[in-house]
Protein backbone atom coordinates (compact mmCIF):
# COMPACT_ATOMS: atom_id res chain seq x y z
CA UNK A 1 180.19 -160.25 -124.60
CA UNK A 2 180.03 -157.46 -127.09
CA UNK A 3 180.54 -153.29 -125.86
CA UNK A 4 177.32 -152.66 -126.47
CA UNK A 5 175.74 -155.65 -124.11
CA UNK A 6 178.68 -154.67 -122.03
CA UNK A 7 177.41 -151.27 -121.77
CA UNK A 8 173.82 -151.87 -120.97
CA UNK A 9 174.44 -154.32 -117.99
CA UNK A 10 176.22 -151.37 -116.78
CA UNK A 11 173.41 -148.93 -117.11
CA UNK A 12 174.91 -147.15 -120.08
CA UNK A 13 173.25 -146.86 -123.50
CA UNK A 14 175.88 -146.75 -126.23
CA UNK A 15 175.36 -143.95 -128.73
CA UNK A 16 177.09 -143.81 -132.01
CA UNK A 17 179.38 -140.77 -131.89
CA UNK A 18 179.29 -139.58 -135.70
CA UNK A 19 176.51 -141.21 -136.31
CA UNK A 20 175.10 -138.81 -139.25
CA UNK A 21 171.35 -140.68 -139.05
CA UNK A 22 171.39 -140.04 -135.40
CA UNK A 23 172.13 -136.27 -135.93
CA UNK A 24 169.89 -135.93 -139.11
CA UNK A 25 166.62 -137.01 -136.98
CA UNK A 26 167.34 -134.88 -133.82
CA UNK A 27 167.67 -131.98 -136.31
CA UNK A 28 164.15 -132.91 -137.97
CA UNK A 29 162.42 -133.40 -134.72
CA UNK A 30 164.13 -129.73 -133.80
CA UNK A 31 163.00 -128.00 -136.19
CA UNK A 32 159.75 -130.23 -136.54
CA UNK A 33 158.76 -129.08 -133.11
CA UNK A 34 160.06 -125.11 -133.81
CA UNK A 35 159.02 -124.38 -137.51
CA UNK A 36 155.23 -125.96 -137.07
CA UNK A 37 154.38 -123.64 -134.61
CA UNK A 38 152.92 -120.69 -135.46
CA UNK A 39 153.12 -117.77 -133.11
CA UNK A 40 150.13 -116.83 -130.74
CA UNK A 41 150.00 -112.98 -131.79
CA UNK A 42 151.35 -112.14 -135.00
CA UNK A 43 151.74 -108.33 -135.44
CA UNK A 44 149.38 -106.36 -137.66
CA UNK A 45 150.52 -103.99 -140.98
CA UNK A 46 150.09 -100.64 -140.11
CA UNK A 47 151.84 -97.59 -137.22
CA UNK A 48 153.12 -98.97 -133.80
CA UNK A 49 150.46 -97.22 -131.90
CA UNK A 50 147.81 -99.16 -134.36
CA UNK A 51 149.95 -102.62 -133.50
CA UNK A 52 149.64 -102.21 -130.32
CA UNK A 53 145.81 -101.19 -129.56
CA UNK A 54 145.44 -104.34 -131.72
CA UNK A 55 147.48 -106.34 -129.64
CA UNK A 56 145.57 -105.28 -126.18
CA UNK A 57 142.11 -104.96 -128.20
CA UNK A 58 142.70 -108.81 -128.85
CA UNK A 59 143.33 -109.81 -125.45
CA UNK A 60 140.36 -108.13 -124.62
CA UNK A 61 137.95 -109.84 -127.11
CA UNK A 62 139.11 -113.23 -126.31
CA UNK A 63 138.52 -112.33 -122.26
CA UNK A 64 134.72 -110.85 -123.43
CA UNK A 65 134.39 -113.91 -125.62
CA UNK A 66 135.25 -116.03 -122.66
CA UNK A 67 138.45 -117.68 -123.23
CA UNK A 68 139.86 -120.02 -120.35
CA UNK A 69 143.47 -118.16 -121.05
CA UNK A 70 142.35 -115.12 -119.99
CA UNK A 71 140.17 -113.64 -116.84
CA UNK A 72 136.61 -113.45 -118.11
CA UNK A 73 135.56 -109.98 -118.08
CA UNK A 74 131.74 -108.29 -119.47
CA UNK A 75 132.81 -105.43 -121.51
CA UNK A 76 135.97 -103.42 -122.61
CA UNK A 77 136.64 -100.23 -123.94
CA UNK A 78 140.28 -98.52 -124.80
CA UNK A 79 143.06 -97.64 -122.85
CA UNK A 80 143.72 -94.47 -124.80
CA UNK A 81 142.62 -91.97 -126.65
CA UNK A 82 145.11 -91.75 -129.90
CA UNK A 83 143.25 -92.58 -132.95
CA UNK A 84 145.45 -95.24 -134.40
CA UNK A 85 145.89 -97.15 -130.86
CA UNK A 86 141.64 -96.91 -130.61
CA UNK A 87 141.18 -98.04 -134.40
CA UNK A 88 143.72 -101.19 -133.59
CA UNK A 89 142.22 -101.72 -130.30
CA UNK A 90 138.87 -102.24 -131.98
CA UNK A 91 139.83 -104.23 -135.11
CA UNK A 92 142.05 -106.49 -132.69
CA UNK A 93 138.69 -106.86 -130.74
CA UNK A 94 136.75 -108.11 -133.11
CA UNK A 95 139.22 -109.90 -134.58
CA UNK A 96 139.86 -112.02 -131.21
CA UNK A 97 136.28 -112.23 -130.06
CA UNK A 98 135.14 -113.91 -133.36
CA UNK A 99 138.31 -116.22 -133.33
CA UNK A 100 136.79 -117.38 -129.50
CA UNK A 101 133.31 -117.49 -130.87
CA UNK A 102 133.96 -119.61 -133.55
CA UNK A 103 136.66 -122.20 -131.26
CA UNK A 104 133.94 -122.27 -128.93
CA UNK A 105 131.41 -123.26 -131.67
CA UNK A 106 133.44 -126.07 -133.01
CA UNK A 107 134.36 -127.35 -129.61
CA UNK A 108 130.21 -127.25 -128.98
CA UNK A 109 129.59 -128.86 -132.49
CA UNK A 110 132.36 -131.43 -131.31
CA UNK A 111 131.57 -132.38 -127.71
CA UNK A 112 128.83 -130.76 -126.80
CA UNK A 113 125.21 -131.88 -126.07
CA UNK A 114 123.53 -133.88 -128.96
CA UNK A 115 126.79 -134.15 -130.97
């Protein structure tokens, strides 16, 4: 009987040590599953305070817009009053609640009644 049946009545698998195949598809897979994904908020040109009134005026569109990843809420209006942070705010609002609108379309188009 060979190692490698040897090895497998025992419970063992036998992996190649310096097996350069072996590495070559756990790094694809790695980076496969880490360089396809795109991130979930990507930050906005323009001043910090602009960044982030964009960042919170998104989280509040997709909540108005009615997205299961955030608690559904009727309205929203800015934290502050600093012109840059209320300018973000608003364009990351918009921004955000048309991104949920048009998901929810699709999913509608997709699954929804008549499709």
């Amino acid at each position: 009987m060979n190692n490698a049946n040897q090895a497998l009545r025992k419970g063992r698998a036998m992996v190649p040590r310096n097996s350069a195949a072996l590495t070559a598809i756990l790094l694809s897979v790695g980076l496969m599953a880490t360089g396809c994904a795109t991130p979930t908020w990507t930050s906005p040109p323009g001043p910090q305070r602009f960044q982030i009134g964009y960042k919170d005026g998104c989280g509040a569109g997709f909540a108005v817009a009615g997205s299961f990843l955030y608690e559904r809420i009727d309205s929203a209006e800015p934290a502050h009053n600093d012109a840059n942070y209320v300018h973000g705010w608003r364009s990351g609002f918009q921004d955000c609640k048309r991104k949920q609108n048009r998901i929810q379309a699709t999913l509608h188009s997709m699954f929804g009644p008549g499709s």
